[in-house]
Protein backbone atom coordinates (compact mmCIF):
# COMPACT_ATOMS: atom_id res chain seq x y z
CA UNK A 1 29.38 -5.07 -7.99
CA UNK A 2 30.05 -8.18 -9.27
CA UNK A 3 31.08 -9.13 -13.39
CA UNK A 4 30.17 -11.86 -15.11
CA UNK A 5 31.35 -13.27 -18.34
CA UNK A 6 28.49 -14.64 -20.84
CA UNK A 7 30.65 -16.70 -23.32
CA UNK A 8 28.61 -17.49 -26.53
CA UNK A 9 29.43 -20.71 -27.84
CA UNK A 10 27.78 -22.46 -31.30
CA UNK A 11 25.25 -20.57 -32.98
CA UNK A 12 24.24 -20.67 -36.81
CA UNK A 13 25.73 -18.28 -38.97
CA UNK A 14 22.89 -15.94 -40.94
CA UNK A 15 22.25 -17.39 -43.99
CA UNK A 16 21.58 -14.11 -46.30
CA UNK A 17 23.41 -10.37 -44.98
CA UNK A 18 19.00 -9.26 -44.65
CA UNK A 19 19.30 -11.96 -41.86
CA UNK A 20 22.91 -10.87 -40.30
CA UNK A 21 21.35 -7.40 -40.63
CA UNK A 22 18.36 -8.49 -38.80
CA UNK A 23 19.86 -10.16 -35.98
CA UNK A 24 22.74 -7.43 -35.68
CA UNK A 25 19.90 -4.75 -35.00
CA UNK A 26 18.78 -7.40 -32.37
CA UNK A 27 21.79 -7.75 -30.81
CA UNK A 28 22.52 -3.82 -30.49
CA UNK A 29 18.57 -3.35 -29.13
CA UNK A 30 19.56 -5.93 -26.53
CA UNK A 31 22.69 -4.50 -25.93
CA UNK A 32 21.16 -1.27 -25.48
CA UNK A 33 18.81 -2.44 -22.68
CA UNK A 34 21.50 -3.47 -20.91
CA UNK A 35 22.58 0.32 -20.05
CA UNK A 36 25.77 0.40 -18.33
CA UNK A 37 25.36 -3.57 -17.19
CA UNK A 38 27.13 -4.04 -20.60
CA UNK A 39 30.68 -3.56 -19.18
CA UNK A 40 32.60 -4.90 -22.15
CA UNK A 41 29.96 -5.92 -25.00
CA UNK A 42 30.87 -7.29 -28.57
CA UNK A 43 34.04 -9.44 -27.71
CA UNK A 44 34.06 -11.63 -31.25
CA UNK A 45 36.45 -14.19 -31.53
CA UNK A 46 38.62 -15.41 -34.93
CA UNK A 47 41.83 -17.43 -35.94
CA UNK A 48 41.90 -19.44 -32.89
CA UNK A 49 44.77 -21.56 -32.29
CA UNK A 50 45.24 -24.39 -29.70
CA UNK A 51 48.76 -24.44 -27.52
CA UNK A 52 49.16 -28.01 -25.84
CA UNK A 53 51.33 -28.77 -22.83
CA UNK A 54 54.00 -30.03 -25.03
CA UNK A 55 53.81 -26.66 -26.32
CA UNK A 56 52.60 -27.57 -30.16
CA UNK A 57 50.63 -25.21 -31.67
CA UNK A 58 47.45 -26.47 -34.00
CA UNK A 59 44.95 -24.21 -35.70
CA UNK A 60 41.05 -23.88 -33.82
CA UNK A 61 39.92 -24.55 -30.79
CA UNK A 62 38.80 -26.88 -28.59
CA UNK A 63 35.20 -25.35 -28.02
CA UNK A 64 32.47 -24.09 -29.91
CA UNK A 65 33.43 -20.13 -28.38
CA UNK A 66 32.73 -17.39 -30.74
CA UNK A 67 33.20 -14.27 -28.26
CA UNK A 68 32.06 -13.04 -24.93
CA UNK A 69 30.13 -10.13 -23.08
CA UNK A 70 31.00 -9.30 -19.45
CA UNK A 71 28.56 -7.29 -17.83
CA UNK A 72 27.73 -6.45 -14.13
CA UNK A 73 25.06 -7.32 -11.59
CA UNK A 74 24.15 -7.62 -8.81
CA UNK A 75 24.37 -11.68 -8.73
CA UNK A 76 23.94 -14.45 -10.89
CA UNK A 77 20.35 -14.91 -11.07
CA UNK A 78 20.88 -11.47 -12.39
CA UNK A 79 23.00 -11.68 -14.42
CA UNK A 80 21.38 -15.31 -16.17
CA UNK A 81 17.99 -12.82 -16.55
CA UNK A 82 20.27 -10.49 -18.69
CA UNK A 83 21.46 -13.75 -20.30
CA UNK A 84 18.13 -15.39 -21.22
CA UNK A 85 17.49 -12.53 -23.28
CA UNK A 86 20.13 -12.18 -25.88
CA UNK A 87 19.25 -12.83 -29.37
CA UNK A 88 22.54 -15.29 -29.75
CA UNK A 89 20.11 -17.72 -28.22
CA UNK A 90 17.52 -16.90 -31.56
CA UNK A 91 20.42 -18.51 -33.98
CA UNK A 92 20.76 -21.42 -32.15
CA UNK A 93 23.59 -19.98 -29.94
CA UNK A 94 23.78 -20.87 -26.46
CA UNK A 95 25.68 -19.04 -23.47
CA UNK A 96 27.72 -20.05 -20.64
CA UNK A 97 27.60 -17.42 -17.68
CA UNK A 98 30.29 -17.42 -14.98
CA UNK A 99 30.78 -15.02 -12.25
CA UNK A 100 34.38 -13.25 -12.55
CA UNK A 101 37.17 -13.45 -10.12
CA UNK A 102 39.02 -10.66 -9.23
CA UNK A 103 42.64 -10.92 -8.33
CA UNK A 104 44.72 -9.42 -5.95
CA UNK A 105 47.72 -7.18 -7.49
């Protein structure tokens, strides 16, 4: 079956821990109704650092991605259903979903 990758870009942080609580409990309920779709949930992201060609190294990123979920189905209409409910889109968040390539050994 095939995996996709939901990458979760922007998003506005909680602005008291009641509300991080709140949309944490979300999260997990949604996570939860994914069953074993959810093939590698809660992928957050920190201390990001850009390499360039030239091979410099500068702190952040170039994008707004704060983590990632990969889950399976059966194909990307799917896998956007799974997508169009997850609370990251509640806080503003929005999600990129790509189908994952798998490579030969």
């Amino acid at each position: 079956m095939p995996q996709y990758i939901m990458t979760y870009l922007g998003g506005n942080h909680p602005s008291t821990p009641e509300e991080g609580q709140q949309h944490f409990a979300k999260y997990m309920e949604w996570l939860s109704s994914l069953g074993d779709a959810a093939v590698s949930p809660m992928n957050p992201l920190k201390d990001t650092c850009t390499v360039a060609p030239d091979g410099s190294v500068s702190d952040g990123g170039t994008t707004t991605m704060s983590g990632y979920t990969i889950v399976k189905a059966d194909n990307m209409d799917a896998a956007l259903v799974m997508a169009k409910s997850c609370p990251f889109l509640d806080i503003e968040g929005s999600l990129e979903v790509s189908e994952l390539v798998e490579m030969p050994s």
